[in-house]
Protein backbone atom coordinates (compact mmCIF):
# COMPACT_ATOMS: atom_id res chain seq x y z
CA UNK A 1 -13.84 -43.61 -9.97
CA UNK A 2 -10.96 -44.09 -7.96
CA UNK A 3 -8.66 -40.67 -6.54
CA UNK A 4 -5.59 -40.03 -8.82
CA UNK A 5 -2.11 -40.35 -7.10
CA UNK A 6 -0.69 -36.79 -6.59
CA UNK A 7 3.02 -36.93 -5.39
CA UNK A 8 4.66 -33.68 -3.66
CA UNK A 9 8.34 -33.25 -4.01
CA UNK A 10 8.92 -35.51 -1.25
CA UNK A 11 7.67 -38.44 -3.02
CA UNK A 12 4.49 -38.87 -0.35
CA UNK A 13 1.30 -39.56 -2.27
CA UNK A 14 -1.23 -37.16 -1.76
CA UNK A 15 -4.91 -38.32 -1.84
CA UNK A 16 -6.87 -35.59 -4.01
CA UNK A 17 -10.74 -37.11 -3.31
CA UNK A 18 -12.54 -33.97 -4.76
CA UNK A 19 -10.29 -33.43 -7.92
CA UNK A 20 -9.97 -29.84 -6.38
CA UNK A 21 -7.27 -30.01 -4.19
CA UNK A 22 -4.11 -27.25 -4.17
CA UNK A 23 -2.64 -26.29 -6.73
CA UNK A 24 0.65 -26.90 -5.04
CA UNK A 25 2.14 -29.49 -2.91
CA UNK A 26 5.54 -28.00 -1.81
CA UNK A 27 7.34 -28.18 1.02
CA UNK A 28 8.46 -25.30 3.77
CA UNK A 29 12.18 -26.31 2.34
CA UNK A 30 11.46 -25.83 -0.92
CA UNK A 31 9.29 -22.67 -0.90
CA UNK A 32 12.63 -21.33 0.56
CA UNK A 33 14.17 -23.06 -2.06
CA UNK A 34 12.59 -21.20 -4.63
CA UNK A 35 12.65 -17.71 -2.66
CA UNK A 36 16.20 -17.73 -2.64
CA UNK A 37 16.45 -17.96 -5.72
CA UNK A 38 13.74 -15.10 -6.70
CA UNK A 39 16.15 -13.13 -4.37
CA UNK A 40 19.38 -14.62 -5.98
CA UNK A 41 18.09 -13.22 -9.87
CA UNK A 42 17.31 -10.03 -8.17
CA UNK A 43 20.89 -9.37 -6.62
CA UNK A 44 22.32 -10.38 -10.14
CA UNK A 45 20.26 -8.01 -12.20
CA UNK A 46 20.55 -5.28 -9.64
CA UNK A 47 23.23 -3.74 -7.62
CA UNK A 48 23.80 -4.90 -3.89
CA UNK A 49 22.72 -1.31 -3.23
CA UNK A 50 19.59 -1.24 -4.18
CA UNK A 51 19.02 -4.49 -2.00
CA UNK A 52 20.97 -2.61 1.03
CA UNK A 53 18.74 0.40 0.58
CA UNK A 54 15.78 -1.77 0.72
CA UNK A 55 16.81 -3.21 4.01
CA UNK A 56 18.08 0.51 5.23
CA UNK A 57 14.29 1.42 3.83
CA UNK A 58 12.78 -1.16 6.19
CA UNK A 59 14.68 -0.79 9.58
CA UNK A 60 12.10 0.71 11.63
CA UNK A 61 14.92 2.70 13.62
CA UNK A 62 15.82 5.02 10.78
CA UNK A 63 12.13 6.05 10.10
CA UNK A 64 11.13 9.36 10.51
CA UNK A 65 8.50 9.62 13.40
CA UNK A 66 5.73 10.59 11.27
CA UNK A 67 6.42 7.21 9.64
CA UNK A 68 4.87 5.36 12.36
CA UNK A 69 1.98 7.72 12.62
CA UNK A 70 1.15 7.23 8.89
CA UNK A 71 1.63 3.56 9.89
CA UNK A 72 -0.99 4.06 12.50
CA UNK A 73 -3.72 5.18 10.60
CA UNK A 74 -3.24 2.98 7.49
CA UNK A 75 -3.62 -0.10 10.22
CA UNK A 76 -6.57 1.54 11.70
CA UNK A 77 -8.04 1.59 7.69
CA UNK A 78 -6.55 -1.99 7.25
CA UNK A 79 -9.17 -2.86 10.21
CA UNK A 80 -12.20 -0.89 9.18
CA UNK A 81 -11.77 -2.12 5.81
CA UNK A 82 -11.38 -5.76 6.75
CA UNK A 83 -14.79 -5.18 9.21
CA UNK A 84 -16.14 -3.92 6.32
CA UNK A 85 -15.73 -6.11 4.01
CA UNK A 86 -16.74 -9.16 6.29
CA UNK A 87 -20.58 -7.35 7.03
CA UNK A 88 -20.80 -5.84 3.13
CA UNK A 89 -23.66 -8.55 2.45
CA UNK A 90 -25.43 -7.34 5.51
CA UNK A 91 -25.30 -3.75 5.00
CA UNK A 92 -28.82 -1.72 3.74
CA UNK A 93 -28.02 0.37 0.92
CA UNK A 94 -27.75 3.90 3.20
CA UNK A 95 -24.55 2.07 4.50
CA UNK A 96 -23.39 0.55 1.93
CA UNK A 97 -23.52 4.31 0.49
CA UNK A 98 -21.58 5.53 3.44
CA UNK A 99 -19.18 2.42 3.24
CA UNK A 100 -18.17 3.38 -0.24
CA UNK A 101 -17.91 6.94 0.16
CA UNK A 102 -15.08 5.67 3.38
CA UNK A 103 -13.22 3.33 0.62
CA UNK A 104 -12.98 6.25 -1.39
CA UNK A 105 -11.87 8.85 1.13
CA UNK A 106 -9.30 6.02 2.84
CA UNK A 107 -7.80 4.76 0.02
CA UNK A 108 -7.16 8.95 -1.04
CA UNK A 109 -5.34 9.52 2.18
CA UNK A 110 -3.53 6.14 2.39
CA UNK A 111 -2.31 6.66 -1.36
CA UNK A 112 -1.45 10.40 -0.51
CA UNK A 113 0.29 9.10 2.58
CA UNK A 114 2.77 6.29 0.85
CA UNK A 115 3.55 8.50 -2.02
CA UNK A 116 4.74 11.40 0.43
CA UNK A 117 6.65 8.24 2.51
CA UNK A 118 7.94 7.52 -0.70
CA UNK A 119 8.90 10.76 -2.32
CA UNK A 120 10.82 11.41 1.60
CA UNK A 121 12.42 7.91 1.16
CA UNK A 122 13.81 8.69 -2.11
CA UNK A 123 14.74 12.49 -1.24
CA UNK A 124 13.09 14.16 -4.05
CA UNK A 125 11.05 15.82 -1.37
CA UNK A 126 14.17 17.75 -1.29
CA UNK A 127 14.04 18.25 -5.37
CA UNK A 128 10.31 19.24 -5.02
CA UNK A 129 10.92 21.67 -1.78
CA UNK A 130 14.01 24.04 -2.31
CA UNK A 131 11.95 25.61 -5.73
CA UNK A 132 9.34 25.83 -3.73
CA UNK A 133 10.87 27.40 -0.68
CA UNK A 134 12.57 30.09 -2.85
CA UNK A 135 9.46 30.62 -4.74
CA UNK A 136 7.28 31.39 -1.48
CA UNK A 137 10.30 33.00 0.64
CA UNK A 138 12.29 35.20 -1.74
CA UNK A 139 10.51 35.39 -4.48
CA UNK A 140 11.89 33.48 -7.32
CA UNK A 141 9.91 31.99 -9.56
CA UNK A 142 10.60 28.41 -11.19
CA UNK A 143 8.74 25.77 -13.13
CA UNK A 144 10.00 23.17 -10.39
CA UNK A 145 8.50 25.42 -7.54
CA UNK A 146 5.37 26.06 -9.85
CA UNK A 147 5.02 22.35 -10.41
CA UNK A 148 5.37 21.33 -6.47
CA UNK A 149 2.69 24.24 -5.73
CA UNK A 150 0.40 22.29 -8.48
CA UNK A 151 0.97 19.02 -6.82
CA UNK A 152 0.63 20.09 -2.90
CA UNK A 153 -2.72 22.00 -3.96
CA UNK A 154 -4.13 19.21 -6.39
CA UNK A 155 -3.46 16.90 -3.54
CA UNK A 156 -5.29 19.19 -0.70
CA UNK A 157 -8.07 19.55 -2.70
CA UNK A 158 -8.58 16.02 -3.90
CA UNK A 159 -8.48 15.04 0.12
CA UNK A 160 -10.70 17.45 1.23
CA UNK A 161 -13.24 16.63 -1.60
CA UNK A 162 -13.63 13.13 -0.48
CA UNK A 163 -13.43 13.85 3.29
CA UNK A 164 -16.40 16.37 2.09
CA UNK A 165 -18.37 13.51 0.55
CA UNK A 166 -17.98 11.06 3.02
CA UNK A 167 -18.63 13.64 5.64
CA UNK A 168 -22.52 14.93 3.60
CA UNK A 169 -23.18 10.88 3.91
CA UNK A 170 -21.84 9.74 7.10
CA UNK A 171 -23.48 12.35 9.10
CA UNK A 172 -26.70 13.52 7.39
CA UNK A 173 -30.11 13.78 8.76
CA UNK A 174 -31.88 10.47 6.93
């Protein structure tokens, strides 16, 4: 059986021998082509705003410092994750135990650490912290301030649960 002629938008033929070639054949051009207009749709349906504030969002100059430290540990994870992932076949089932027990405790910080990137981002750290600040300085009691309190302790206590259970695995006497 002979290979079926596969054109790309060029008009070169493309010899697919196996029958399970790429699903695409496009260009550099047009895969620019087709992001600009995935951009274009999105200005139209949304304010040039929100696209400014995305590119305000993602100039590294206006972070705050503890930005790039959050940065620096979720690369760290990225690494150990990607190390881990490339040995999980090879791992005996104690470490595959304590492997597990790091997914769980990374991806708990690293989600903890974008959502408080993202709450400062969008200010409502603000919204969250003035209740709070006049609950635990002066005194006055709010539902807002009550709610924060709920959500800074839930958060603590999630964290150090998993830190806890990788800790009893990674470093017990087997």
């Amino acid at each position: 059986m002979t290979a079926r002629e596969i054109r790309n938008l060029k008009g070169e033929i493309i010899q697919d021998t196996e029958g399970e070639g790429e699903w695409y054949h496009f260009s550099t051009s047009t895969w620019m082509l087709l992001g600009g207009l995935v951009l274009f749709n999105v200005g139209t349906f949304f304010g040039p705003h929100l696209i400014d504030g995305l590119f305000r969002v993602l100039d590294f100059r206006l972070w705050a410092w503890w930005y790039f430290a959050i940065l620096l540990v979720i690369v760290a994870f990225s690494i150990k994750w990607f190390l881990l992932f490339q040995s999980w076949d090879d791992l005996d089932p104690a470490d595959s135990e304590i492997a597990t027990k790091f997914l769980h405790m990374s991806m708990t910080i690293t989600a903890e650490m974008l959502v408080l990137v993202l709450l400062h981002a969008t200010g409502l750290v603000r919204f969250l912290a003035y209740p709070l600040w006049g609950w635990l300085l002066y005194g006055t009691y709010s539902h807002m301030a009550a709610l924060a309190f709920l959500l800074i302790c839930a958060a603590i206590i999630v964290t150090l649960y998993v830190v806890k259970e990788w800790c009893l695995v990674a470093f017990s006497p087997s």
